[in-house]
N, C-alpha and C. Protein backbone atom coordinates (compact mmCIF):
# COMPACT_ATOMS: atom_id res chain seq x y z
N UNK A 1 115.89 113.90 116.87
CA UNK A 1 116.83 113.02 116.18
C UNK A 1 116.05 112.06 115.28
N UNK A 2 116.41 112.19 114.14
CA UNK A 2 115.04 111.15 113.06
C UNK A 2 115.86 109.72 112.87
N UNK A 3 116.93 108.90 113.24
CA UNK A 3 117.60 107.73 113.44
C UNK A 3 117.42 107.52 111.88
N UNK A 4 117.47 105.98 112.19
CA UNK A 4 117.39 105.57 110.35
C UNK A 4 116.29 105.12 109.75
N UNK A 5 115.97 104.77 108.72
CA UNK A 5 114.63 104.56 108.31
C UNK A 5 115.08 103.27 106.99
N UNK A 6 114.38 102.83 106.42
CA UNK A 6 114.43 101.71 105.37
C UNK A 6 115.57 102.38 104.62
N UNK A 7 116.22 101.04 104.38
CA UNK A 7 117.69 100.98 103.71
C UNK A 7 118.77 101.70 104.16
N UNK A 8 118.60 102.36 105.22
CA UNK A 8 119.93 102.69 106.16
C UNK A 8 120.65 102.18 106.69
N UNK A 9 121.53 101.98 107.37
CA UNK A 9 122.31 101.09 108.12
C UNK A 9 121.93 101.01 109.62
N UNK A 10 122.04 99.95 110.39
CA UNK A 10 121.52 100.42 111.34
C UNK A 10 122.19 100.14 112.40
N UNK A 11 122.32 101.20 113.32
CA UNK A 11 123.20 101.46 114.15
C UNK A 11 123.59 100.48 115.42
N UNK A 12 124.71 100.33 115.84
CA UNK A 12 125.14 99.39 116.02
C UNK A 12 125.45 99.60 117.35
N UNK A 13 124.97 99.42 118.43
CA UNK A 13 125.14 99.83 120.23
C UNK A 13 125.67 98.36 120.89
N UNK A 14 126.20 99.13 121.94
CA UNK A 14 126.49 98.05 122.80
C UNK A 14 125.49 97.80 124.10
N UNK A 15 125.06 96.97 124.45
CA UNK A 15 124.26 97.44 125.42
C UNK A 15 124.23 95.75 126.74
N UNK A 16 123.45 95.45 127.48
CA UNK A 16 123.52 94.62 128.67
C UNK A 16 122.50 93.24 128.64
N UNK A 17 122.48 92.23 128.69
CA UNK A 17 121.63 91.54 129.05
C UNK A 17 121.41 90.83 130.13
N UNK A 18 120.51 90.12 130.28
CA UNK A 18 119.79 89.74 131.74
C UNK A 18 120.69 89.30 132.41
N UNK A 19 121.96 89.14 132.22
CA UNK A 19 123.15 88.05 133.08
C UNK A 19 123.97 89.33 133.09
N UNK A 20 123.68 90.49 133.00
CA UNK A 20 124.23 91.65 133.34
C UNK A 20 126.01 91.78 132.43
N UNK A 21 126.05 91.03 131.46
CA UNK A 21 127.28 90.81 130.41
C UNK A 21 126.89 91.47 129.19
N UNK A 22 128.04 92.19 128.42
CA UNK A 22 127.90 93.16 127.67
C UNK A 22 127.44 92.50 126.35
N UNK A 23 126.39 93.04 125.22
CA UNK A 23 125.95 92.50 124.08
C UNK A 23 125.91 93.80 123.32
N UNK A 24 126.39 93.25 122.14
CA UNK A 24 126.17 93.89 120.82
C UNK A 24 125.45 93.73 119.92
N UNK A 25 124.62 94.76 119.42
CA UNK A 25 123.13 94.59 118.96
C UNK A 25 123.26 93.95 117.88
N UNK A 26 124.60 94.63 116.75
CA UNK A 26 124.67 94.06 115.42
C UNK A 26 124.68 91.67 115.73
N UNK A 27 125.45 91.55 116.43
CA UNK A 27 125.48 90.13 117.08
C UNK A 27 124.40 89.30 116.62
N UNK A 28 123.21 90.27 117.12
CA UNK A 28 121.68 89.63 116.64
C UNK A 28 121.19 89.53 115.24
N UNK A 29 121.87 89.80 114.38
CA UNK A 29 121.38 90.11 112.89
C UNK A 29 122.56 89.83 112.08
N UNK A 30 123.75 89.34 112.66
CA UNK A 30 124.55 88.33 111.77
C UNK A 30 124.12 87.19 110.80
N UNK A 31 123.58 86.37 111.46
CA UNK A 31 123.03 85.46 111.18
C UNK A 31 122.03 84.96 110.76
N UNK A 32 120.72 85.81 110.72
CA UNK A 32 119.39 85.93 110.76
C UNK A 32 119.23 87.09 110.76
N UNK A 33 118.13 87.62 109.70
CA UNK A 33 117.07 88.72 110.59
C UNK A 33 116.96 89.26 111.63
N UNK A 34 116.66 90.12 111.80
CA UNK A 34 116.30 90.55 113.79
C UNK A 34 115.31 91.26 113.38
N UNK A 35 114.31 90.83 114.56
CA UNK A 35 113.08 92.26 114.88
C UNK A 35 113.56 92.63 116.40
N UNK A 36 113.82 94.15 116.64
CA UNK A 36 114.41 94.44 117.25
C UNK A 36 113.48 95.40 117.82
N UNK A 37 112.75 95.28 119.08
CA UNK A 37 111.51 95.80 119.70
C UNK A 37 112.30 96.68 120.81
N UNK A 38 111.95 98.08 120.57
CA UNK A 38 112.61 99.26 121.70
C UNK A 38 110.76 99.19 122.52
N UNK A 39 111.41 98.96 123.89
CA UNK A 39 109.81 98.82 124.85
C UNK A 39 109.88 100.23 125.39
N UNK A 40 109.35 100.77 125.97
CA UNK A 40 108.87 101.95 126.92
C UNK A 40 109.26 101.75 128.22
N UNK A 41 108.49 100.76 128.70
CA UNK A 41 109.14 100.73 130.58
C UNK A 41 108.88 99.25 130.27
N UNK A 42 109.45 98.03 131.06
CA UNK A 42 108.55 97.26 131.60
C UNK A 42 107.21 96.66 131.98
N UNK A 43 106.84 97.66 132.90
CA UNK A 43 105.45 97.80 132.63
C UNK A 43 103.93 98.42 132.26
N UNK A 44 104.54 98.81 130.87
CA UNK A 44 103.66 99.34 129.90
C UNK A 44 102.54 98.40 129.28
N UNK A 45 101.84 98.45 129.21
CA UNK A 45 100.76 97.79 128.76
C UNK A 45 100.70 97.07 127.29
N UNK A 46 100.99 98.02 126.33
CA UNK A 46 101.06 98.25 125.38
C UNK A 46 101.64 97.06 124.56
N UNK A 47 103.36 97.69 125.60
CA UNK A 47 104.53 96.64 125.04
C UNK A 47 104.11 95.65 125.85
N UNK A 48 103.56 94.87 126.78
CA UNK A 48 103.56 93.72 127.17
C UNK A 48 102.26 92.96 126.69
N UNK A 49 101.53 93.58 125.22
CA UNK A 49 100.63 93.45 124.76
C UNK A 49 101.71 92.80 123.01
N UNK A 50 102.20 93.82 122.82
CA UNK A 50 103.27 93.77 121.60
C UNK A 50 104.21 92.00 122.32
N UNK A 51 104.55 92.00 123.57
CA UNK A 51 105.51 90.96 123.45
C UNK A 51 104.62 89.43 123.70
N UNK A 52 103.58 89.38 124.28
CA UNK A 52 102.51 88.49 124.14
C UNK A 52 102.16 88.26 122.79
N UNK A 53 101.90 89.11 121.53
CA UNK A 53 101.58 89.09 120.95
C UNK A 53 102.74 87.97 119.62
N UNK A 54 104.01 88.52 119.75
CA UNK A 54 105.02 88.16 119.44
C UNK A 54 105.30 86.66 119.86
N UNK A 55 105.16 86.53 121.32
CA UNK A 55 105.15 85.05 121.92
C UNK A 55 104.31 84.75 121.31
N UNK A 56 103.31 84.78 121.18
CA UNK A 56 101.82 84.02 120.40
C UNK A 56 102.37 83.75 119.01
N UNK A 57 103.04 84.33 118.28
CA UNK A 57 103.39 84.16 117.00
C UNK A 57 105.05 83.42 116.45
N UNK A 58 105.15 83.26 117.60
CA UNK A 58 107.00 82.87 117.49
C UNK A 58 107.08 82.36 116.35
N UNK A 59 106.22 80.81 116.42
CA UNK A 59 106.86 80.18 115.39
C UNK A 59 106.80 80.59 113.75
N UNK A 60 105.60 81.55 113.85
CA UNK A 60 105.76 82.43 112.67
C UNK A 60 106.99 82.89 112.06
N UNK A 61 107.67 83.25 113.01
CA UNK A 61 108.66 84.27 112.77
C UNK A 61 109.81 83.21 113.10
N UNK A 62 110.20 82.03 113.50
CA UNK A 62 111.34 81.02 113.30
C UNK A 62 111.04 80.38 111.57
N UNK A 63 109.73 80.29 111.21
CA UNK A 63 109.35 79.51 110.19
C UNK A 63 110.13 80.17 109.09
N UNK A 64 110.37 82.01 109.48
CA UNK A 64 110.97 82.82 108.47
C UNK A 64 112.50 83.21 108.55
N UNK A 65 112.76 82.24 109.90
CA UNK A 65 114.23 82.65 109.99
C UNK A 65 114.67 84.02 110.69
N UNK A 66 114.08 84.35 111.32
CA UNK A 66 114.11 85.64 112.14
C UNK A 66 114.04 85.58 113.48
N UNK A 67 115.30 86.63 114.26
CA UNK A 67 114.89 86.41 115.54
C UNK A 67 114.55 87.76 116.07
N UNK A 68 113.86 87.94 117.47
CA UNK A 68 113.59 88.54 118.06
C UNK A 68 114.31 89.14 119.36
N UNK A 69 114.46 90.48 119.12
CA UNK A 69 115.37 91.13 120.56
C UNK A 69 114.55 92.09 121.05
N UNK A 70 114.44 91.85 122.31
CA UNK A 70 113.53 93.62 123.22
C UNK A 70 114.49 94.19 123.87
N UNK A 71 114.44 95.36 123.84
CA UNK A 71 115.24 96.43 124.15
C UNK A 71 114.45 97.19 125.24
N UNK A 72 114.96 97.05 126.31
CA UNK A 72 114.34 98.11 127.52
C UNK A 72 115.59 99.53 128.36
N UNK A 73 114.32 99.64 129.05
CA UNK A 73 115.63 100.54 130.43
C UNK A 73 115.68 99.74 131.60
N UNK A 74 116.45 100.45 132.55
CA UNK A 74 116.39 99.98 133.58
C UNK A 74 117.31 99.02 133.79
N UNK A 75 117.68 98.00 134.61
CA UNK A 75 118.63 97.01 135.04
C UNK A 75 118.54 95.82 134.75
N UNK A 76 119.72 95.24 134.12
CA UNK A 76 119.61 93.50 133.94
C UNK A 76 118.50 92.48 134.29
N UNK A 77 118.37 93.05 136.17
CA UNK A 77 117.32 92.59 136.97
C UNK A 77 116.09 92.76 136.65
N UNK A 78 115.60 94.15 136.25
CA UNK A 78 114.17 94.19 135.79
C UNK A 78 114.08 93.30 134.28
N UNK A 79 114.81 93.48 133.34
CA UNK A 79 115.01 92.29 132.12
C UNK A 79 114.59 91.60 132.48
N UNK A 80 115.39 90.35 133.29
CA UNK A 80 115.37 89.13 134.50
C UNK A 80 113.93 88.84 134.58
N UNK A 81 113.50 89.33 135.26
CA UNK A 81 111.79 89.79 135.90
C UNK A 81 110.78 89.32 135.05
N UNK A 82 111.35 90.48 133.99
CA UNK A 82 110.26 91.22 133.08
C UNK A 82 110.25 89.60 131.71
N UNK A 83 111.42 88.79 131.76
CA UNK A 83 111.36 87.78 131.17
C UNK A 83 110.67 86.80 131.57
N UNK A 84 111.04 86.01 133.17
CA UNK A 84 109.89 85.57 133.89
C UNK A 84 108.50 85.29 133.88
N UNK A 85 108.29 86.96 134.33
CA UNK A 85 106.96 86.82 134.39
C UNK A 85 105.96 86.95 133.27
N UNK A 86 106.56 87.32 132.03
CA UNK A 86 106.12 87.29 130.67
C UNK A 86 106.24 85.96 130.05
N UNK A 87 106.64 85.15 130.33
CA UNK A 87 106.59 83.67 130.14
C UNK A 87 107.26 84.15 128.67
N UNK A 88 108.29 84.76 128.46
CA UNK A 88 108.37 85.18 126.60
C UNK A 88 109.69 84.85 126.72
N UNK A 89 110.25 84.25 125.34
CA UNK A 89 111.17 83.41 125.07
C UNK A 89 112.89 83.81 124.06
N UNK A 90 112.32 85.43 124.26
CA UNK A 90 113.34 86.01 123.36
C UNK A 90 114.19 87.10 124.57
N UNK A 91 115.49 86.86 123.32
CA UNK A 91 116.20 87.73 124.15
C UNK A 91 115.73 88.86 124.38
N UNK A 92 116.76 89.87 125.94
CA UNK A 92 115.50 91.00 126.62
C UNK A 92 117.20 91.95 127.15
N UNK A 93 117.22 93.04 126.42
CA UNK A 93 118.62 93.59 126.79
C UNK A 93 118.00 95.15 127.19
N UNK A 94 118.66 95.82 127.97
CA UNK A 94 118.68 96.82 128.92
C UNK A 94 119.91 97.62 128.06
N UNK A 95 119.27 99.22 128.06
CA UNK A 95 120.08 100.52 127.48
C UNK A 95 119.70 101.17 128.66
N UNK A 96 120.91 101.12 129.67
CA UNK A 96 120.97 102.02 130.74
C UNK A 96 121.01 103.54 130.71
N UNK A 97 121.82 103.73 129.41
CA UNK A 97 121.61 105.56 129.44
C UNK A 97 120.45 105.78 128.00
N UNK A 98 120.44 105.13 127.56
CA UNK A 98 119.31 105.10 126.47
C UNK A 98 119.69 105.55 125.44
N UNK A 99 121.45 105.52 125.31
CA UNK A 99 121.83 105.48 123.88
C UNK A 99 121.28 104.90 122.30
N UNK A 100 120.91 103.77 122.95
CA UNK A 100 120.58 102.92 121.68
C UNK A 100 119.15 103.75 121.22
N UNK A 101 118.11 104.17 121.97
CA UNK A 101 117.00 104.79 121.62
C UNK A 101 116.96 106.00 120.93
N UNK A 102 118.15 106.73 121.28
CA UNK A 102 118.81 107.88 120.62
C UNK A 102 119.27 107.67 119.65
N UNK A 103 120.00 106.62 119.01
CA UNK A 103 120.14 106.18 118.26
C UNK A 103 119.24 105.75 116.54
N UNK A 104 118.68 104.81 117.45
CA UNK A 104 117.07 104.84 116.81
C UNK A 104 116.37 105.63 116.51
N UNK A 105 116.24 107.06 116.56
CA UNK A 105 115.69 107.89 116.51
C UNK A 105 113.78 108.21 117.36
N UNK A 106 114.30 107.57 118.71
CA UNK A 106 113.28 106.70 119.33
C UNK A 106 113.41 108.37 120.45
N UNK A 107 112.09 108.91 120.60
CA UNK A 107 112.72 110.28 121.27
C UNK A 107 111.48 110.45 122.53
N UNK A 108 111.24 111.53 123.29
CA UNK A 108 110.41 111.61 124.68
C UNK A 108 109.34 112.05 123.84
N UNK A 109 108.12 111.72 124.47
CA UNK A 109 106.31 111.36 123.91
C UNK A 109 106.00 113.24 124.24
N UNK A 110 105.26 113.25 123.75
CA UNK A 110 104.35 114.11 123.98
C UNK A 110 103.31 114.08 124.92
N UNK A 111 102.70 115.02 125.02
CA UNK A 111 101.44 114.20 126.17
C UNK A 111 100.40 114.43 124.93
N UNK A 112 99.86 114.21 124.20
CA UNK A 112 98.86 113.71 122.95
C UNK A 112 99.35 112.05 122.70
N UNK A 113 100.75 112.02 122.37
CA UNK A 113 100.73 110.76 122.05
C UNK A 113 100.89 109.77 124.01
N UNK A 114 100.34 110.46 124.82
CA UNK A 114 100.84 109.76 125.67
C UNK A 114 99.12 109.57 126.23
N UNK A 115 98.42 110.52 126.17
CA UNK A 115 97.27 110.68 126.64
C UNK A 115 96.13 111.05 125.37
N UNK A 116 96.46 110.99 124.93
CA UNK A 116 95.12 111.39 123.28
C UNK A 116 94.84 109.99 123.16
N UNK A 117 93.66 110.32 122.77
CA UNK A 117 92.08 109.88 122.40
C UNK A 117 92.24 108.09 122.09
N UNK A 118 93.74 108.23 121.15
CA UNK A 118 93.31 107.42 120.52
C UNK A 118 94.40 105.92 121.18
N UNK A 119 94.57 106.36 122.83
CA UNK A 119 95.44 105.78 123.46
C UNK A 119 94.29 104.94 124.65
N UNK A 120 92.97 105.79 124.46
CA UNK A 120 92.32 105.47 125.55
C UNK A 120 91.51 103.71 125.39
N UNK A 121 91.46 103.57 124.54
CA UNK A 121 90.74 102.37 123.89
C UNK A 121 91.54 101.04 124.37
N UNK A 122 92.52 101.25 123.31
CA UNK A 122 94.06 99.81 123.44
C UNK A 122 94.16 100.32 125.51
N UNK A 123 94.42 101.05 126.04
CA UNK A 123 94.59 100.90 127.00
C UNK A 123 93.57 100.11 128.07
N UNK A 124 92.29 100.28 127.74
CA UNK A 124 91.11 99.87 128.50
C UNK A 124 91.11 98.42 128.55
N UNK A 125 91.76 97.99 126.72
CA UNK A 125 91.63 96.66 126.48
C UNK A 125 92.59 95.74 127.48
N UNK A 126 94.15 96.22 127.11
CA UNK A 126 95.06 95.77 127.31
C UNK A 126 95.14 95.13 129.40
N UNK A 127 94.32 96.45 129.76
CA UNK A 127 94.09 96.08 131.11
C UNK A 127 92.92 95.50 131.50
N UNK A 128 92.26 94.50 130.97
CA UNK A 128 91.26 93.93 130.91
C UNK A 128 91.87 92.50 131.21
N UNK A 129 93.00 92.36 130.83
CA UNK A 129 93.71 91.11 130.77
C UNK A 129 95.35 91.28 132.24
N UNK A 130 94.96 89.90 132.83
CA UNK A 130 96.35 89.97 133.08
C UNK A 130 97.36 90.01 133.22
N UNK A 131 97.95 89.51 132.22
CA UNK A 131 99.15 89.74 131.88
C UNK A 131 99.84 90.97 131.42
N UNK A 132 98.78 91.68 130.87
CA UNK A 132 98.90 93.04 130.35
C UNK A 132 98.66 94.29 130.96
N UNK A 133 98.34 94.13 132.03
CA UNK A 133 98.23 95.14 132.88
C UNK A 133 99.01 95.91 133.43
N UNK A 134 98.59 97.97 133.82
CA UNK A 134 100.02 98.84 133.96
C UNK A 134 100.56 97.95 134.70
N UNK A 135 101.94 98.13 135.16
CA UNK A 135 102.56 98.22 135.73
C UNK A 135 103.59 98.89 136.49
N UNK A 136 104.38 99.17 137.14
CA UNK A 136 105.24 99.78 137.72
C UNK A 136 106.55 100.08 136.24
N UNK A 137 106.96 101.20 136.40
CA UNK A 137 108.74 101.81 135.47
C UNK A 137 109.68 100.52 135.30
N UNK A 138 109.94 100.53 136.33
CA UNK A 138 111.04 99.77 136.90
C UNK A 138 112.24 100.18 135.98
N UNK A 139 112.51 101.46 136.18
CA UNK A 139 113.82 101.88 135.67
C UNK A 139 113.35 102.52 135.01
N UNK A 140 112.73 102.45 133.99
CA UNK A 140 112.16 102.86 132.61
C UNK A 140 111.58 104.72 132.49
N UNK A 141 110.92 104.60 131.94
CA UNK A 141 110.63 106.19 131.31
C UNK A 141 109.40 106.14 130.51
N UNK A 142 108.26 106.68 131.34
CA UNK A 142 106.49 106.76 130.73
C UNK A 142 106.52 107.41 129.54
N UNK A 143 106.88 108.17 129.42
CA UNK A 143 107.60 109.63 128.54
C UNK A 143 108.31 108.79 127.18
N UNK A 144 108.95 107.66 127.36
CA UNK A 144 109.33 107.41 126.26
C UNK A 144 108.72 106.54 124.92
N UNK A 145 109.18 106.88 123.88
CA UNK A 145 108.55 106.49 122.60
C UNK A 145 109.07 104.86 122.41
N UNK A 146 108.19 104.23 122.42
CA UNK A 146 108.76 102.61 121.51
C UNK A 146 108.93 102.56 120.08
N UNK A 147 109.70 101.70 119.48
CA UNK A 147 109.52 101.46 117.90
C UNK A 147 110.21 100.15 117.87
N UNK A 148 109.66 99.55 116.37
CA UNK A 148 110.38 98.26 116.25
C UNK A 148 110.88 98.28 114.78
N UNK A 149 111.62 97.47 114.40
CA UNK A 149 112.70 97.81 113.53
C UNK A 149 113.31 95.92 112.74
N UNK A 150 113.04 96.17 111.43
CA UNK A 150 113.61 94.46 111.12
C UNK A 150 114.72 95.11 110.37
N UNK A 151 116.21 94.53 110.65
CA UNK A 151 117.09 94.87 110.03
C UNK A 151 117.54 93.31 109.34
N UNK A 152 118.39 93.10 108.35
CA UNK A 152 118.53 92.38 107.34
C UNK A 152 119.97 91.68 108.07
N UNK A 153 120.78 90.59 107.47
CA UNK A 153 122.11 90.24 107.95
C UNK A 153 122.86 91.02 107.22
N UNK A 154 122.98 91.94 106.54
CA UNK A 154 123.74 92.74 106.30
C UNK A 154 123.56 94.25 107.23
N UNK A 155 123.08 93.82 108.06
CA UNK A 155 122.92 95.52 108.77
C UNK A 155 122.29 96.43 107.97
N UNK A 156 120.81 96.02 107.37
CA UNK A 156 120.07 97.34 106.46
C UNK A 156 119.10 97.36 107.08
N UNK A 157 118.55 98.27 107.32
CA UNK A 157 117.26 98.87 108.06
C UNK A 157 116.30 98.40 107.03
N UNK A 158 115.19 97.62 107.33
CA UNK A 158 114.23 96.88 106.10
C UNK A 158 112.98 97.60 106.54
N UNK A 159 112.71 97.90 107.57
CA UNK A 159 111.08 98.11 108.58
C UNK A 159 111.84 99.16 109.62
N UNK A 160 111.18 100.50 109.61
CA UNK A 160 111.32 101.37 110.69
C UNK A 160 109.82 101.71 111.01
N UNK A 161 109.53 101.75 112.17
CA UNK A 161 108.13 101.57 112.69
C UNK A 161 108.32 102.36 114.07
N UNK A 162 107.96 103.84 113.86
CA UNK A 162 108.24 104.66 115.16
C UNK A 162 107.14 104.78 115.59
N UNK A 163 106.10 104.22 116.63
CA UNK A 163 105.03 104.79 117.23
C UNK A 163 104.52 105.93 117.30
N UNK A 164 103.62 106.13 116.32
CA UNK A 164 102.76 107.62 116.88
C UNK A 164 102.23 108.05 117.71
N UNK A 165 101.87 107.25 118.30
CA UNK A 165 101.38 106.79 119.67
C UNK A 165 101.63 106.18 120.49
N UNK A 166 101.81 105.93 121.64
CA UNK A 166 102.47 104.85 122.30
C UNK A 166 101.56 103.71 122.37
N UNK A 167 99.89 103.14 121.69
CA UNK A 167 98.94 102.39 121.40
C UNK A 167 99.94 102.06 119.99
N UNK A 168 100.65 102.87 119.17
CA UNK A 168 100.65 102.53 117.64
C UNK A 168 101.78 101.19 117.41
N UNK A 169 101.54 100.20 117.86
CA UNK A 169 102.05 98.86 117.36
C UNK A 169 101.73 98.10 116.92
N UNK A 170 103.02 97.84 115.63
CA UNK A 170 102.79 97.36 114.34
C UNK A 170 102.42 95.69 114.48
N UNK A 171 101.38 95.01 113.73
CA UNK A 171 100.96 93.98 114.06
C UNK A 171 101.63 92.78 113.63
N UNK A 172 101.86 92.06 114.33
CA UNK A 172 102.60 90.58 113.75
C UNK A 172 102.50 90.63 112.16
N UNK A 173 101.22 90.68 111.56
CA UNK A 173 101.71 90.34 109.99
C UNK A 173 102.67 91.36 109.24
N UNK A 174 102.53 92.47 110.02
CA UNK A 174 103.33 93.78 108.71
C UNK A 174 104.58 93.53 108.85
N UNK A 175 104.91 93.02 110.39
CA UNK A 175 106.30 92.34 109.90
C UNK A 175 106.89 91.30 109.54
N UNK A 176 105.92 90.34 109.45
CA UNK A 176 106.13 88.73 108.99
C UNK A 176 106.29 89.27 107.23
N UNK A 177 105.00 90.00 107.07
CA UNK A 177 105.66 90.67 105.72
C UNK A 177 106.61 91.04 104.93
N UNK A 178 106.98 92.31 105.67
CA UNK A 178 108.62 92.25 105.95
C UNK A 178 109.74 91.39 105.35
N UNK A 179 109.22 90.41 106.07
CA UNK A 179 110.43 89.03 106.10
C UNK A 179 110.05 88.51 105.32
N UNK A 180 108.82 88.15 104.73
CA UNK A 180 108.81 87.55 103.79
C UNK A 180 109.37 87.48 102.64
N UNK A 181 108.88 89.04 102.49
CA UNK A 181 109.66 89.51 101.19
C UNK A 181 111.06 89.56 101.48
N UNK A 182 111.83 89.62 102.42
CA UNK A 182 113.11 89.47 102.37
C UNK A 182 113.44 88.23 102.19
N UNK A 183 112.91 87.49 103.04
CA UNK A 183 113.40 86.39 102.53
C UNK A 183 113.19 85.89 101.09
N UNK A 184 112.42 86.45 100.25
CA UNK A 184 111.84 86.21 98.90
C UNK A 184 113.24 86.63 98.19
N UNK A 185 114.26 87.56 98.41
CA UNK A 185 115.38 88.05 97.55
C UNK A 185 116.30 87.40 98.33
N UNK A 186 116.80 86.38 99.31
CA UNK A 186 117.39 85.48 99.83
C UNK A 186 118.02 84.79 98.27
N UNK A 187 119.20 84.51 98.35
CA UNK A 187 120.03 83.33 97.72
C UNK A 187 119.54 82.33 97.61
N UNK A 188 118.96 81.86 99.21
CA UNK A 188 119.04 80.61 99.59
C UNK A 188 117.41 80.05 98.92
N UNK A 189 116.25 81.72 98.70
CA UNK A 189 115.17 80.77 98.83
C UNK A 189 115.45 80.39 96.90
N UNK A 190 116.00 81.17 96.17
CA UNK A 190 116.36 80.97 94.47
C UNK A 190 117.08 79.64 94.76
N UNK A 191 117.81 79.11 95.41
CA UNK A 191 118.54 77.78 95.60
C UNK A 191 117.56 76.40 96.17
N UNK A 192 116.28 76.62 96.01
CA UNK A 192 115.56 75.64 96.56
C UNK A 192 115.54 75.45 97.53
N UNK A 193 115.03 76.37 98.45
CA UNK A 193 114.54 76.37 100.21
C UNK A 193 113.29 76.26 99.38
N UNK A 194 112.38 75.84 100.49
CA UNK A 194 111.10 75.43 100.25
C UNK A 194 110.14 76.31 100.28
N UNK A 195 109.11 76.67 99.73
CA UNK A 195 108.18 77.95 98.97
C UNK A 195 107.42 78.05 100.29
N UNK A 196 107.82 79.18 100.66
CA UNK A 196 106.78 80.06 101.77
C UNK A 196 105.42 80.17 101.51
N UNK A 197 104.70 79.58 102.11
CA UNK A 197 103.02 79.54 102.28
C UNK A 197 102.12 80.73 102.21
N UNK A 198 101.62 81.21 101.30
CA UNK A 198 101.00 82.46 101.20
C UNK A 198 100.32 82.64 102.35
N UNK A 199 100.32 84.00 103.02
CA UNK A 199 99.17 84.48 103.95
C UNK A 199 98.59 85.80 103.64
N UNK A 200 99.42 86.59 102.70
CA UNK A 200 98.20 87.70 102.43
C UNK A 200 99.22 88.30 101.10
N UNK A 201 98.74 89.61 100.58
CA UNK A 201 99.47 90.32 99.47
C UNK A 201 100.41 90.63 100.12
N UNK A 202 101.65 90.55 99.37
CA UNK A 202 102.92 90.70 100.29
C UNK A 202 103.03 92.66 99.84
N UNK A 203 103.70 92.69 100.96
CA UNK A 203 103.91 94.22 101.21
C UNK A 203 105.39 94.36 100.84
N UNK A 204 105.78 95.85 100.40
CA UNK A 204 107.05 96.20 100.76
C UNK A 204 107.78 96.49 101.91
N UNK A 205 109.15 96.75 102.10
CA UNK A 205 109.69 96.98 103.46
C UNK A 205 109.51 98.48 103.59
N UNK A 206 109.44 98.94 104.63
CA UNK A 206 108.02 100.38 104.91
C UNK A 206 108.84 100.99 106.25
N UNK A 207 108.57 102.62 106.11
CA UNK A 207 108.78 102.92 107.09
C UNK A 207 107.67 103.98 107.52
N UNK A 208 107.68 104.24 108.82
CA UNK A 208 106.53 105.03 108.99
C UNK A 208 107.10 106.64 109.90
N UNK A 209 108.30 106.60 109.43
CA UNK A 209 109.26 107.92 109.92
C UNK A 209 110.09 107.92 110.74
């Protein structure tokens, strides 16, 4: 299933959050931006490397008006948990049958991208640290592919970012990028919002399949 990719619409699920009450994804991108992070399990390394990484950068990404949603498996409760003990500050919603990933065009790993070469490195690192270390499913699925995704307040797919790897996560700037430039064709920033602070050559909105 190849989901959507830059300038598509992007699909719109219903799915659970940590208080076990029903949420709708579009909800998150009314109002703001969304970076909308599909995790693997809980405790994947990887993604609890990606959501540290994200915590480390928050205010980056408030400075641009964007919020942040993680998307897991498993139960409200592991959410719950998995929010906790990640000390991380964004919303954390659960796709019990894994519609929304299907959706996404978010599909089961290979064993290359699950075990190749180029998984062995980020993994060595990631468990070097504690916070980042394997962990247990907890509901979840080893097998499955992560991707992250910035959709616009109009519901347009801006950034599709499907892991080639389950190591392949996209780094805080490519999507601060992203936003930048979105926010650069904003109304509001032509109306005198205040001039965004250069941090590198701005990129286009990109997809990587």
């Amino acid at each position: 299933m190849p989901g959507p990719t830059v300038h598509d619409p992007a699909p719109d699920v219903s799915l659970l959050d940590s208080a076990s009450k029903e949420a709708v994804l579009s909800s998150y991108w009314r109002r703001e931006p969304a970076v909308v992070v599909f995790l693997r399990y809980f405790g994947c390394p990887f993604c609890q490397s990606q959501v540290v990484q994200l915590r480390e950068d928050r205010q980056r990404f408030n400075d641009l008006g964007a919020g942040i949603v993680l998307i897991g498996q498993g139960t409200p409760s592991d959410a719950a948990e998995f929010t906790e003990r990640m000390r991380q500050p964004f919303e954390c919603l659960v796709d019990t049958d894994r519609s929304a990933y299907r959706a996404y065009g978010l599909v089961r790993a290979t064993a290359t991208q699950v075990f190749g070469p180029q998984v062995a490195l980020p993994f060595l690192k990631a468990n070097l640290r504690r916070e980042t270390v394997q962990r247990g499913l907890h509901g979840g699925s080893f097998m499955q592919m992560p991707g992250t995704f910035v959709i616009d307040t109009d519901g347009v797919v801006q950034m599709a970012h499907r892991n080639r790897h389950v190591a392949d996560t996209p780094a805080s700037d490519r999507i601060l990028d992203v936003l930048s430039a979105l926010r650069a064709r904003r109304p509001s920033a032509e109306a005198g919002a205040p001039p965004l602070r250069p941090r590198s050559s701005p990129r286009t909105p990109w997809s990587n399949g």
